[in-house]
N, C-alpha and C. Protein backbone atom coordinates (compact mmCIF):
# COMPACT_ATOMS: atom_id res chain seq x y z
N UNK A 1 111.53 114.54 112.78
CA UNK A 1 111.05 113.49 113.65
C UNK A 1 112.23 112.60 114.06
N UNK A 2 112.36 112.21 115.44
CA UNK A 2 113.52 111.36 115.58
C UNK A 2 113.38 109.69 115.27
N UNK A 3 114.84 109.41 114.88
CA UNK A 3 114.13 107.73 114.53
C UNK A 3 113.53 106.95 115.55
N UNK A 4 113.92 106.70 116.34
CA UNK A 4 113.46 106.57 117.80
C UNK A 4 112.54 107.06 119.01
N UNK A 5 111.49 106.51 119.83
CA UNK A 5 110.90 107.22 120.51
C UNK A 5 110.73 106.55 121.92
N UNK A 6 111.55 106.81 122.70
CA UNK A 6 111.58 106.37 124.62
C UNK A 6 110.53 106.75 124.77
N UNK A 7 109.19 105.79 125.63
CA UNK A 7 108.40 105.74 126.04
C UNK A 7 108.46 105.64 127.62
N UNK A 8 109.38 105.51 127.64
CA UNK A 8 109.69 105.51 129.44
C UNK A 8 109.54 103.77 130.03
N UNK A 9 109.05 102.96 129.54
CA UNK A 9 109.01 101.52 129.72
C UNK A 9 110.04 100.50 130.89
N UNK A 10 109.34 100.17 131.75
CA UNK A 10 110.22 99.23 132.62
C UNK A 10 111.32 98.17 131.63
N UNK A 11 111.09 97.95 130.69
CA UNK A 11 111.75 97.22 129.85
C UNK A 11 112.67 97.70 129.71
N UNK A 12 112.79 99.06 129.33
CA UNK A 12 113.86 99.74 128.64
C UNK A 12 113.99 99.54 127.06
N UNK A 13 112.55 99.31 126.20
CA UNK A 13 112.13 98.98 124.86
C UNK A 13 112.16 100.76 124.33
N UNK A 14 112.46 100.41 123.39
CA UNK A 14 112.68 101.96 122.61
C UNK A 14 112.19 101.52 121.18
N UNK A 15 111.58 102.08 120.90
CA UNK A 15 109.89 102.43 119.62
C UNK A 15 110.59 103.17 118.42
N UNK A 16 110.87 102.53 117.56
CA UNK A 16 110.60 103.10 115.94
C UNK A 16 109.93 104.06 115.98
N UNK A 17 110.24 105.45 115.19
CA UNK A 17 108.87 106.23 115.44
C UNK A 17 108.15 106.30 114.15
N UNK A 18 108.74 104.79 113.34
CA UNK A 18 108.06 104.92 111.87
C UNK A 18 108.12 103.47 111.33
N UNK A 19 107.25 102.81 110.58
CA UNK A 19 106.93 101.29 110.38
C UNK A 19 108.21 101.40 109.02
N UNK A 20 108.78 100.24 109.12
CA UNK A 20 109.45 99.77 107.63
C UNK A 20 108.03 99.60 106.91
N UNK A 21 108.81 99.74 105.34
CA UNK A 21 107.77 100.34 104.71
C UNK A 21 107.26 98.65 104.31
N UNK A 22 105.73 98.26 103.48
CA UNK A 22 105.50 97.33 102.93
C UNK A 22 105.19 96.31 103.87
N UNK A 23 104.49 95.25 103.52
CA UNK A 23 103.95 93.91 104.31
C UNK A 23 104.72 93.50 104.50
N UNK A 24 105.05 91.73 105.34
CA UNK A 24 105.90 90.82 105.44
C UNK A 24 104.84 89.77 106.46
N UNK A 25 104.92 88.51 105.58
CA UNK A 25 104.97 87.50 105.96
C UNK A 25 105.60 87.20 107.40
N UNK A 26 105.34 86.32 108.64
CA UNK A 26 106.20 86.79 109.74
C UNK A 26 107.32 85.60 109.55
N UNK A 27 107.58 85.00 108.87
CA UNK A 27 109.00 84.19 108.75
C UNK A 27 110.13 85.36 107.51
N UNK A 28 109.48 85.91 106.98
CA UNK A 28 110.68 87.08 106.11
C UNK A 28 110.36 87.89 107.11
N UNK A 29 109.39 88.19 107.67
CA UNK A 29 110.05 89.47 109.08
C UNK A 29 111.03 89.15 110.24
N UNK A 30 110.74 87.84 110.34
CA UNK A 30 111.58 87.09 111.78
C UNK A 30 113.05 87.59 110.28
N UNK A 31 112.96 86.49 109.35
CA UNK A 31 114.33 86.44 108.60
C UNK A 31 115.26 88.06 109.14
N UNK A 32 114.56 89.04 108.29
CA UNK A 32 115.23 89.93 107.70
C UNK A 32 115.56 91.25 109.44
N UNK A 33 114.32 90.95 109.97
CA UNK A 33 114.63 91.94 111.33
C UNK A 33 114.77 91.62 112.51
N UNK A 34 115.06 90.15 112.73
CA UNK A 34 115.86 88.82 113.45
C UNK A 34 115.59 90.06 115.39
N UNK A 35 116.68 90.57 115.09
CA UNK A 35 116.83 91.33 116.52
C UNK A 35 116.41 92.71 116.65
N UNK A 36 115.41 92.67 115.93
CA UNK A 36 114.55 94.28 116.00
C UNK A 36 113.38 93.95 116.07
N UNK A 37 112.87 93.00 115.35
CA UNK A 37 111.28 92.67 115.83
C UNK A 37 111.22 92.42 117.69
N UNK A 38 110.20 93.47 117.71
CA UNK A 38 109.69 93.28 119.01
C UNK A 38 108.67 92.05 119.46
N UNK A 39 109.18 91.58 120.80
CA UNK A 39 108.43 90.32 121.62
C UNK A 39 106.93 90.75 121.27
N UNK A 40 106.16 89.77 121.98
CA UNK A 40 104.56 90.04 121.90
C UNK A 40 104.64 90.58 123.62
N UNK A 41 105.95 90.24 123.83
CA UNK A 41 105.85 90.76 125.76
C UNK A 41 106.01 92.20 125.49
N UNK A 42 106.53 92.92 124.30
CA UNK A 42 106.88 94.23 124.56
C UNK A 42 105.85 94.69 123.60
N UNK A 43 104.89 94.19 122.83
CA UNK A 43 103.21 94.53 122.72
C UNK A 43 102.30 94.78 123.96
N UNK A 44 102.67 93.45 124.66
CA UNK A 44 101.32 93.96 125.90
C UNK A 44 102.10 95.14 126.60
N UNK A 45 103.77 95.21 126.57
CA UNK A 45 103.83 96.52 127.51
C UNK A 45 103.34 97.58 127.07
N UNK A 46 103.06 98.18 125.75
CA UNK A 46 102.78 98.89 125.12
C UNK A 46 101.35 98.81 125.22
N UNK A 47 101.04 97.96 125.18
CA UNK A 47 98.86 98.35 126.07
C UNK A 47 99.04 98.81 126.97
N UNK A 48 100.09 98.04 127.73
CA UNK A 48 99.43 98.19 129.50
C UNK A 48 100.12 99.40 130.17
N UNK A 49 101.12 100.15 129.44
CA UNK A 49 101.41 101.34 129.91
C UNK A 49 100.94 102.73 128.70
N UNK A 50 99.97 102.80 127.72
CA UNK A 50 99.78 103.59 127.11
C UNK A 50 98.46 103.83 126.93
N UNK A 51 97.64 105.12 126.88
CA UNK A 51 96.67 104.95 126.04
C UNK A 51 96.71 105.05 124.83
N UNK A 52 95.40 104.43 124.21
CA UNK A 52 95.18 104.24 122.90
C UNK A 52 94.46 105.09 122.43
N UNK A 53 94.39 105.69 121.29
CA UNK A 53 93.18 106.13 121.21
C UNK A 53 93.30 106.03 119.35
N UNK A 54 92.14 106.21 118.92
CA UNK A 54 91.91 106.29 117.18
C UNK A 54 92.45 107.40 116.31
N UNK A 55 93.42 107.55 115.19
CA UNK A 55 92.98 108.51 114.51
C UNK A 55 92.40 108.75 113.63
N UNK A 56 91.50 109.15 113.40
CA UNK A 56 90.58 109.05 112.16
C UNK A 56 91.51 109.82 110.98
N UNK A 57 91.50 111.10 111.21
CA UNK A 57 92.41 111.98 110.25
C UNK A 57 93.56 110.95 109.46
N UNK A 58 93.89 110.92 110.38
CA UNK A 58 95.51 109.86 109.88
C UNK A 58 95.28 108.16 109.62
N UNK A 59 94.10 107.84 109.82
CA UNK A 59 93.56 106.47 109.84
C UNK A 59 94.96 105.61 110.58
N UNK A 60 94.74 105.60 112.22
CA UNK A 60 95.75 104.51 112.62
C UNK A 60 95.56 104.88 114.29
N UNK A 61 96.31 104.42 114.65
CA UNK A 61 96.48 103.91 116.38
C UNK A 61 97.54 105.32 116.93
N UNK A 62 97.33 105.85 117.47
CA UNK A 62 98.33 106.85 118.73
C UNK A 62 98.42 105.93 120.15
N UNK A 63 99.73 105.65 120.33
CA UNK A 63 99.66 104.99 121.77
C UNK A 63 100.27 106.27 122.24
N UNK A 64 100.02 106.85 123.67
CA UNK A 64 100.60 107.60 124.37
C UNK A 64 100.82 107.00 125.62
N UNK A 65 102.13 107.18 126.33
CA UNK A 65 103.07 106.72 127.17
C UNK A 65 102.34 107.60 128.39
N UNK A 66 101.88 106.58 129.38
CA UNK A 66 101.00 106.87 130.68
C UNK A 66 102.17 107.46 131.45
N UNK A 67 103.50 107.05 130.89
CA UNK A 67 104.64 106.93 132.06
C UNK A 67 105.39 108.56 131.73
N UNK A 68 106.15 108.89 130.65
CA UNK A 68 106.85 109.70 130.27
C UNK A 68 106.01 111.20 129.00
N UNK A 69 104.79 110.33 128.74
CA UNK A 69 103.96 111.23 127.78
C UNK A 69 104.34 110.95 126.59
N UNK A 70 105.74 110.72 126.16
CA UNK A 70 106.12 110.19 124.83
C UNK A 70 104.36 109.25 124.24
N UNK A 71 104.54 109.21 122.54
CA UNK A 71 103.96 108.54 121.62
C UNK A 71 104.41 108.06 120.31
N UNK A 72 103.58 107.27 119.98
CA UNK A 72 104.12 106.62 118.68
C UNK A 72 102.73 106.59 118.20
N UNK A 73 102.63 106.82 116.67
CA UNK A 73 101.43 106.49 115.72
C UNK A 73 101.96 105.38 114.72
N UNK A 74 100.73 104.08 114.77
CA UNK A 74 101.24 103.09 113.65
C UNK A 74 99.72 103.63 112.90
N UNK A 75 99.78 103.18 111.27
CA UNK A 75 98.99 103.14 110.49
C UNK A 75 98.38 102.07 110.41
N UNK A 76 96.91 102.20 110.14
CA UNK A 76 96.37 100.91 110.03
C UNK A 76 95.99 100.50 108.53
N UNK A 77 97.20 99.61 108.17
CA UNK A 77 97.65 99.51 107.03
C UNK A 77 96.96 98.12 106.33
N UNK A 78 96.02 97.64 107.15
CA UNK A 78 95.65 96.47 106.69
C UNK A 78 96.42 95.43 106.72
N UNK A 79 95.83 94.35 105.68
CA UNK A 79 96.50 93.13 106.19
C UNK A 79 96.09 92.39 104.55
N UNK A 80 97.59 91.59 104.47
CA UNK A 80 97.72 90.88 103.08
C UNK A 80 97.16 89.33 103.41
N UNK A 81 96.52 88.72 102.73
CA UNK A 81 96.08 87.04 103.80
C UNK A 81 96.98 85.95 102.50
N UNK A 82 97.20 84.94 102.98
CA UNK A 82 98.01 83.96 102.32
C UNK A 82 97.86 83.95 100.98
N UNK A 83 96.63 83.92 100.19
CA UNK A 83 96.31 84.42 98.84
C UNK A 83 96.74 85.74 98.27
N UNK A 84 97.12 86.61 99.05
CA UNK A 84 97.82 87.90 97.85
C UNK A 84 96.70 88.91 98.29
N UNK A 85 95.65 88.67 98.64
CA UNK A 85 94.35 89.61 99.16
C UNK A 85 94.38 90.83 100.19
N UNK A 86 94.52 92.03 99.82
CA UNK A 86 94.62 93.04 100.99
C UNK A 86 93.15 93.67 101.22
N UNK A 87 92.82 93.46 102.42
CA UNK A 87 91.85 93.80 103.42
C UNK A 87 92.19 94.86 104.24
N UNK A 88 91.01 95.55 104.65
CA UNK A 88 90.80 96.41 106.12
C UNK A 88 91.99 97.63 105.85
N UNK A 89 92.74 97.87 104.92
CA UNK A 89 93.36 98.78 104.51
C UNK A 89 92.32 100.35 104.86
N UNK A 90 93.50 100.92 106.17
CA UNK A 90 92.77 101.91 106.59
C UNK A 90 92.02 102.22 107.63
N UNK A 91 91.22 101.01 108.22
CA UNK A 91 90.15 100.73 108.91
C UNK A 91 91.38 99.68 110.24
N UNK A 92 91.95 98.93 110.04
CA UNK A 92 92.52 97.90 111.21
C UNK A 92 94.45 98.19 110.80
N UNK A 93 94.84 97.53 111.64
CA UNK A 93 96.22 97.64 111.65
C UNK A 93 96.54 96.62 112.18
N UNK A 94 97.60 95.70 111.83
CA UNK A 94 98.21 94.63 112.20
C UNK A 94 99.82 94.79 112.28
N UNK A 95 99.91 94.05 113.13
CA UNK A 95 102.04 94.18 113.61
C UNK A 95 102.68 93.17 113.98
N UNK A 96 103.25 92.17 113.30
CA UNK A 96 104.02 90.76 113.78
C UNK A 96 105.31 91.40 114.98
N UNK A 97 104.88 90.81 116.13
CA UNK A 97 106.17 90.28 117.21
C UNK A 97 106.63 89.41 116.48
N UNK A 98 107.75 88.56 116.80
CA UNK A 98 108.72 87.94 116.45
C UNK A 98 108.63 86.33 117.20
N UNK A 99 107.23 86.48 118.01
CA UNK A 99 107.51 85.57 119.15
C UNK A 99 105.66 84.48 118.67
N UNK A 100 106.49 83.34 118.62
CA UNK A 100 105.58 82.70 118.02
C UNK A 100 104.64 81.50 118.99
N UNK A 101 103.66 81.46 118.77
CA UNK A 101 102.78 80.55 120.09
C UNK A 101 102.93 78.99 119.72
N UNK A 102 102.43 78.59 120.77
CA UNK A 102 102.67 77.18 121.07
C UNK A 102 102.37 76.00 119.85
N UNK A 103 101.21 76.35 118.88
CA UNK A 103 100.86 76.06 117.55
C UNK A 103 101.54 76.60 116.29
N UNK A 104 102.30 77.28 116.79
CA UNK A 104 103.04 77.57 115.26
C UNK A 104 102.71 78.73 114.81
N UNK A 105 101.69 79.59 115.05
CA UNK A 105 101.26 80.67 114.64
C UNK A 105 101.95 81.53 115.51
N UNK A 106 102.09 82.83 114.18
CA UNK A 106 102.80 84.12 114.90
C UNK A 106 102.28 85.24 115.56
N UNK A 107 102.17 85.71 116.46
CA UNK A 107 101.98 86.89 117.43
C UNK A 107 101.57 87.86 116.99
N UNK A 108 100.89 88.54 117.08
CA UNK A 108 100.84 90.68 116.61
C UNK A 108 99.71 91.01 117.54
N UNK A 109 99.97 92.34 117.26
CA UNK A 109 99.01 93.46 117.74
C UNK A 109 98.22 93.87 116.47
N UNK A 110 96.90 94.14 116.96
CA UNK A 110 96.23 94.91 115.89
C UNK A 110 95.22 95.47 116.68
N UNK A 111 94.87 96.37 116.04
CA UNK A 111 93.96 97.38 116.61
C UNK A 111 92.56 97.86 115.07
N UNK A 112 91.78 98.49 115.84
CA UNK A 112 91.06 99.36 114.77
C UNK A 112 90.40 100.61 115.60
N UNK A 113 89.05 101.31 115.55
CA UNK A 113 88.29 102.30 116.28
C UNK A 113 88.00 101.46 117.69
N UNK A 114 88.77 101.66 118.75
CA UNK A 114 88.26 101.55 120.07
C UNK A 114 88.91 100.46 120.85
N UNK A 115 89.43 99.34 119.99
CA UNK A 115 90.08 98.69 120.18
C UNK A 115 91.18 98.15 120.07
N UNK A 116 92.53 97.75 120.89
CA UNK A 116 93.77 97.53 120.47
C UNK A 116 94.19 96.30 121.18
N UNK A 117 94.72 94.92 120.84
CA UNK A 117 94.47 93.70 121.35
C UNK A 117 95.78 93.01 120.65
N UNK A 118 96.43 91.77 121.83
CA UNK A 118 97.08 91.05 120.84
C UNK A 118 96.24 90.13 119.80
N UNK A 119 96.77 88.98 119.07
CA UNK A 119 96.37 88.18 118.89
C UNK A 119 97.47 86.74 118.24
N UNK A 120 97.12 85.96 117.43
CA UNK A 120 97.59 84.71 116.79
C UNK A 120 96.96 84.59 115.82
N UNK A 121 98.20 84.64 114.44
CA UNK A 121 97.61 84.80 113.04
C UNK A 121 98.73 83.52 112.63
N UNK A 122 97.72 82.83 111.02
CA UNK A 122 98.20 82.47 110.11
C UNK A 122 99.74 83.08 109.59
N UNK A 123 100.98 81.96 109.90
CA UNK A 123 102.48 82.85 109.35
C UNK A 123 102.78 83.37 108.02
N UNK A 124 101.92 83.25 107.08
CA UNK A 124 101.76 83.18 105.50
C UNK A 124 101.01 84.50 105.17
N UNK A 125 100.59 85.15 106.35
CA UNK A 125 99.61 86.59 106.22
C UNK A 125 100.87 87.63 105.93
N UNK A 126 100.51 88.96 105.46
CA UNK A 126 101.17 89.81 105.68
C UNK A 126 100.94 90.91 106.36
N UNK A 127 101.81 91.20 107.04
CA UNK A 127 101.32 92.11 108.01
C UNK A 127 102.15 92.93 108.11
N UNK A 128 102.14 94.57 108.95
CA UNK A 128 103.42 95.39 108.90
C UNK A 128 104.52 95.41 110.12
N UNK A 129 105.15 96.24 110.10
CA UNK A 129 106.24 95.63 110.80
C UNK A 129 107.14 96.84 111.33
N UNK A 130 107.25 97.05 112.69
CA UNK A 130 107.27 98.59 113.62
C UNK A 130 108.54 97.82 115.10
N UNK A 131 109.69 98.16 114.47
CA UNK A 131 110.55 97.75 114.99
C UNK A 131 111.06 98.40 116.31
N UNK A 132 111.85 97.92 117.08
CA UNK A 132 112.30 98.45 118.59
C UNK A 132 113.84 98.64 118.49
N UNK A 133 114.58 99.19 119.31
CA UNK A 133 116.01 99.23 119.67
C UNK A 133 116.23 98.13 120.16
N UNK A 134 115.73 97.55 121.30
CA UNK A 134 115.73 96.49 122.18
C UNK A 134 115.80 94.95 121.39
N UNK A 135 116.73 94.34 121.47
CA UNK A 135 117.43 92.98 121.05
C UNK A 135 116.16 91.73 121.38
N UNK A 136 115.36 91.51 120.37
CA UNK A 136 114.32 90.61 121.11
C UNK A 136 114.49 89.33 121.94
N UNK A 137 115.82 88.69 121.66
CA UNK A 137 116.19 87.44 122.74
C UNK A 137 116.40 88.03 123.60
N UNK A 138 116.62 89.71 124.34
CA UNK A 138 116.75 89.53 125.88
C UNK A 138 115.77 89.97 126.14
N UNK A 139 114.70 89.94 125.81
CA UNK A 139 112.67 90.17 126.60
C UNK A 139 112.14 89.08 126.35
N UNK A 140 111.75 88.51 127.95
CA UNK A 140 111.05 87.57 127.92
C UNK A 140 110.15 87.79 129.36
N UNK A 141 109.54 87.16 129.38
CA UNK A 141 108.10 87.37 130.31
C UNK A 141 108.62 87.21 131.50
């Protein structure tokens, strides 16, 4: 499998084709993968040029590239919440961007069966973490 996977993207964002392993809090993810965590701008590109679809077999998300056919599979690995508590292990998948909203809370994608959406989570959660080639200070909206 190559480490990398070109999706064909107006960005020019290039896809991990595999999550670092283990949760992270999104201030030790900002810390430790500073210029590899991907924007929440290069999340929605990743909706808005791929389909989604479920895998049950593999329990997780297949995005396939509308543009080039390329894909990437994340696992839906659940989610750690500020108490130490892991949930939805299996069933949902969560992914901190690097790019944090107007309240202080941090960015991700998560998905489960049918659905794949950004959102704004608690920074103290843990969540997994599916890095890009692309330098996140030069993507911006």
């Amino acid at each position: 499998m190559p480490e990398f996977v070109d999706l064909g993207f107006p960005s020019g964002t290039i896809w991990k084709s595999a999550n670092e392993s283990g949760l992270y809090n999104f201030d030790s993810a900002v810390a430790r993968f500073t210029s590899q965590l991907p924007t929440i701008y290069q999340y929605l590109e990743l909706l808005e040029n791929c389909t989604y679809r479920w895998d049950e077999k593999r329990k997780g998300a297949v995005f396939v590239s509308n543009i080039n056919g390329g894909s990437i599979f994340m696992p839906a690995a659940g989610y750690r919440d500020c108490n130490g508590n892991m949930d939805l292990v299996g069933s949902n998948g969560y992914y901190w961007s690097c790019t944090l909203d107007g309240s202080g809370g941090g960015s991700y994608i998560f998905f489960y069966q049918g659905i794949a959406t950004t959102s704004i989570g608690n920074r103290c959660g843990g969540r997994s973490v599916r890095l890009v080639k692309t330098d996140c200070s030069k993507i911006m909206p």
